[in-house]
C-alpha atoms as a PDB file:
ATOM      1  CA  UNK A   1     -70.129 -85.126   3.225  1.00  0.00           C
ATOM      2  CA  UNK A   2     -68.470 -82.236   4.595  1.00  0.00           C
ATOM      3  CA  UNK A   3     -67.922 -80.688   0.753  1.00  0.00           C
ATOM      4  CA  UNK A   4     -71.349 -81.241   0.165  1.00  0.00           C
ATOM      5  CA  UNK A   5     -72.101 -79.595   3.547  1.00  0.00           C
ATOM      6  CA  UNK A   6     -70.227 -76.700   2.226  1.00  0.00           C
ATOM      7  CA  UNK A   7     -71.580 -76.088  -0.904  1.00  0.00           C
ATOM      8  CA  UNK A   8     -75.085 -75.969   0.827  1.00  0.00           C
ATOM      9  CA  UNK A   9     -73.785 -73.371   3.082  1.00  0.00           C
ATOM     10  CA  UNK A  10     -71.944 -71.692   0.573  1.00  0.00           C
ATOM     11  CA  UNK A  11     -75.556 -71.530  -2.005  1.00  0.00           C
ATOM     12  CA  UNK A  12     -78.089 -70.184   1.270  1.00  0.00           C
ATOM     13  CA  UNK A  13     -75.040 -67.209   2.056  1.00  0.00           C
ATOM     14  CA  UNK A  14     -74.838 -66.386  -1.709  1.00  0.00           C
ATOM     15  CA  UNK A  15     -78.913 -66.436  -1.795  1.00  0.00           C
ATOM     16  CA  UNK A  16     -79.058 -64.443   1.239  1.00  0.00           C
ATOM     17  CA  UNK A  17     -76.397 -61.594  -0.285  1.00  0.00           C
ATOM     18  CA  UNK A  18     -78.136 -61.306  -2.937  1.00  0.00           C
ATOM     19  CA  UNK A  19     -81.491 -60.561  -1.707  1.00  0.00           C
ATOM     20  CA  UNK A  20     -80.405 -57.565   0.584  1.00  0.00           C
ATOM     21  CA  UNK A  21     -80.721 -54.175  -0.882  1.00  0.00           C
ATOM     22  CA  UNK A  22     -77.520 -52.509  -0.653  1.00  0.00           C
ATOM     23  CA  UNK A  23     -77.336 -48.920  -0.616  1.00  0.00           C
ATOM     24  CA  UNK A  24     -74.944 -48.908  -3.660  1.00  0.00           C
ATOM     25  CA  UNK A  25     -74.931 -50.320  -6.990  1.00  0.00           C
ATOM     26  CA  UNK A  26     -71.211 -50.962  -7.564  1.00  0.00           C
ATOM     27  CA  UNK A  27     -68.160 -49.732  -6.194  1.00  0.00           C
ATOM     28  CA  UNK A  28     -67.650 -47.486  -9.482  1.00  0.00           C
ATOM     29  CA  UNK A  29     -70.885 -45.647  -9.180  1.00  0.00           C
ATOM     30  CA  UNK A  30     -69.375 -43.596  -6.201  1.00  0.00           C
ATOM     31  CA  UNK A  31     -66.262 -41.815  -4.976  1.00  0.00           C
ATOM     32  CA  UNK A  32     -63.973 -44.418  -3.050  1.00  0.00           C
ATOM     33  CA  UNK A  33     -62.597 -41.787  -0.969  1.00  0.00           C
ATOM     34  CA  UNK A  34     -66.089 -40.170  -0.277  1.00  0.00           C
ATOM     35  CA  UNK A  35     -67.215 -41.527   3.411  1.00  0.00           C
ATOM     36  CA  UNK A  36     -70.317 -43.608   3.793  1.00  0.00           C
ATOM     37  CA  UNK A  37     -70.678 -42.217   6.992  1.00  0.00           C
ATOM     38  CA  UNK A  38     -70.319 -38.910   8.385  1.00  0.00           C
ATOM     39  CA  UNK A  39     -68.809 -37.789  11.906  1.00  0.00           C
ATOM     40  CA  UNK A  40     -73.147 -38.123  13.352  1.00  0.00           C
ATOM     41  CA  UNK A  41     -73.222 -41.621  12.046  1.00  0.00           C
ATOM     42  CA  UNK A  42     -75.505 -40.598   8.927  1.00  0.00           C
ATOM     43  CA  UNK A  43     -75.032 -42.558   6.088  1.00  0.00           C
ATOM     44  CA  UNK A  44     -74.272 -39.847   3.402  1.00  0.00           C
ATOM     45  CA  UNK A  45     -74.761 -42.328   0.101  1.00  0.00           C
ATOM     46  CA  UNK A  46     -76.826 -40.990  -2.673  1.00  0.00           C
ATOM     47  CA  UNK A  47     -79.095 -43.039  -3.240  1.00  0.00           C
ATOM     48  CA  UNK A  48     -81.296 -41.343  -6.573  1.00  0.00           C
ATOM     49  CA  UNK A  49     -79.211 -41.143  -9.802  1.00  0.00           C
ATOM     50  CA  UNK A  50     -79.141 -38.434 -12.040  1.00  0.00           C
ATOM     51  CA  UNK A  51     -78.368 -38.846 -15.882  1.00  0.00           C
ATOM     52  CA  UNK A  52     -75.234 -37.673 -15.920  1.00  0.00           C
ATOM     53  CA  UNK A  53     -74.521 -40.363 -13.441  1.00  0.00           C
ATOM     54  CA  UNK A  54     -75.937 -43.451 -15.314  1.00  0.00           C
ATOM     55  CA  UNK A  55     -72.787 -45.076 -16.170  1.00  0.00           C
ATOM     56  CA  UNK A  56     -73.516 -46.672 -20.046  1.00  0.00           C
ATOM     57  CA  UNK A  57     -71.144 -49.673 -20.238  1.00  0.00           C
ATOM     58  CA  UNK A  58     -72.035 -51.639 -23.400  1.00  0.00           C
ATOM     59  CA  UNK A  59     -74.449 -51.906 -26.363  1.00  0.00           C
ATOM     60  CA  UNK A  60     -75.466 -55.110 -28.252  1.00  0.00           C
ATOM     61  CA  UNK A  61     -77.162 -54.219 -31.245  1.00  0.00           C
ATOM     62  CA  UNK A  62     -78.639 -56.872 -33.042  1.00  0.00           C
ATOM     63  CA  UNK A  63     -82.308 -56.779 -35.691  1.00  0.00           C
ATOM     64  CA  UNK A  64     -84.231 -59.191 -33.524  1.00  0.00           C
ATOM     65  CA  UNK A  65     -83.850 -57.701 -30.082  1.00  0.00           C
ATOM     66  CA  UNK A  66     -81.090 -55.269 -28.732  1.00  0.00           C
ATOM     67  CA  UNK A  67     -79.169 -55.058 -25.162  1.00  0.00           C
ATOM     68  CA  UNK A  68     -77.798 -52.376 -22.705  1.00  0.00           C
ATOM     69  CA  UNK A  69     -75.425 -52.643 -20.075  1.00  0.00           C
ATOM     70  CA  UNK A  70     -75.690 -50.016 -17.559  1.00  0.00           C
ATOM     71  CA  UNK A  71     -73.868 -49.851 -13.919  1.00  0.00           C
ATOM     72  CA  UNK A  72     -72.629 -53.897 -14.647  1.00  0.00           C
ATOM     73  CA  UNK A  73     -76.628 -54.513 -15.178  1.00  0.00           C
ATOM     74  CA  UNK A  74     -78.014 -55.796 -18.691  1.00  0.00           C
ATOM     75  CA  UNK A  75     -81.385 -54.313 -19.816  1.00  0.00           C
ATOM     76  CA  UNK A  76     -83.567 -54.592 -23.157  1.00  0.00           C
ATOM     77  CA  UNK A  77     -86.235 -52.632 -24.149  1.00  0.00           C
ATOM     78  CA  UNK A  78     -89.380 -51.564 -22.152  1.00  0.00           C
ATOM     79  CA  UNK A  79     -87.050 -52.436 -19.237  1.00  0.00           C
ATOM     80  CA  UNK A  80     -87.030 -49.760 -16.068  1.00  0.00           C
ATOM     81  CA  UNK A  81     -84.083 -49.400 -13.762  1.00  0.00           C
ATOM     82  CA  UNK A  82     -83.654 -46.782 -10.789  1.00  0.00           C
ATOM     83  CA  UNK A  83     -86.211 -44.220 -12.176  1.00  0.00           C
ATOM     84  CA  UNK A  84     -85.879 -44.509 -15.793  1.00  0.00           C
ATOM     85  CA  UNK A  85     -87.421 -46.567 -18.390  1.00  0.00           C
ATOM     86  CA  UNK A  86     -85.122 -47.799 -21.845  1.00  0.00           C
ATOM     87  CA  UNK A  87     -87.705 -46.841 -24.470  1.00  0.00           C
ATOM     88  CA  UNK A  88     -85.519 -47.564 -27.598  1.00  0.00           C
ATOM     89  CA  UNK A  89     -82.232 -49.331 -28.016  1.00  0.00           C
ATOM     90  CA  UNK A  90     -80.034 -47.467 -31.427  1.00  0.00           C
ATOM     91  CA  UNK A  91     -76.368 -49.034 -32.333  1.00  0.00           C
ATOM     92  CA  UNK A  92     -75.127 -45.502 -30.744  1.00  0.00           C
ATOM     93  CA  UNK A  93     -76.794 -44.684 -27.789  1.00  0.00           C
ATOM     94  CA  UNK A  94     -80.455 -45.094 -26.081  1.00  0.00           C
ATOM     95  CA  UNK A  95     -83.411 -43.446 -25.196  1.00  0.00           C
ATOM     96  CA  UNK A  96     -84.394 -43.394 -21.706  1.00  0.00           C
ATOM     97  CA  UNK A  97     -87.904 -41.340 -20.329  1.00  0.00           C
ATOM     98  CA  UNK A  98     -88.162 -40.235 -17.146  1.00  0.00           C
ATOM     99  CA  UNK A  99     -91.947 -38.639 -16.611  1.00  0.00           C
ATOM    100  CA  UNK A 100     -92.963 -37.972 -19.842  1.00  0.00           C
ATOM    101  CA  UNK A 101     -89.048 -36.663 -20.577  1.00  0.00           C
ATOM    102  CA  UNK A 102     -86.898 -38.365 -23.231  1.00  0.00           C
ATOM    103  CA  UNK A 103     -82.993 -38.695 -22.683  1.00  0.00           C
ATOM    104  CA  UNK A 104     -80.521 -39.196 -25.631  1.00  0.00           C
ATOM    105  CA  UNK A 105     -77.169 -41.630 -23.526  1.00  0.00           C
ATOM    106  CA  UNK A 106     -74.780 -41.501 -26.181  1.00  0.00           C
ATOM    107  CA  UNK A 107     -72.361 -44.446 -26.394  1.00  0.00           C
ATOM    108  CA  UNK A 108     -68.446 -43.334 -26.259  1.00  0.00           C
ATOM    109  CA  UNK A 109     -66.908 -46.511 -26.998  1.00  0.00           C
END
């Protein structure tokens, strides 16, 4: 009883983590030894990425439907994350648009 009692606990804590917004992505998308706070108490996280910062992780390339990872996050495409949008999927890199805009992410691994 008390296991199961656990595990319930356990499941509505996990739930509830992962349905707050947190200000941050993943520890890797920022400076460790930049503050979250400054000396006024104002958090100081960016919170709008650029495309320099997008981090580009992985690429599965396959004929009948392609996958990015990006910031520990997998996408296809047509899917939108933070303000961009993946329009195509290539075995090198991806096309993201951004208002009209088209980015070339090269993959480096």
């Amino acid at each position: 009883m008390i296991k199961f009692a656990l595990l319930c606990f356990f499941l509505v804590i996990s739930f509830v983590a992962g349905a707050f917004d947190y200000p941050h992505t993943t520890l890797s998308s920022r400076d460790p030894f930049y503050p979250l706070i400054n000396e006024k108490g104002e958090i100081t996280i960016r919170e709008e990425k650029g495309i320099g910062d997008i981090m580009l992780q992985g690429i599965i390339y396959l004929p009948e439907g392609s996958s990015v990872i990006i910031d520990n996050r997998m996408f296809g495409e047509g899917d939108s994350f933070e303000k961009y949008k993946i329009k195509k999927i290539e075995e090198r890199g991806i096309i993201l648009e951004n208002d009209g805009k088209e980015y070339f992410l090269k993959w480096e691994g």
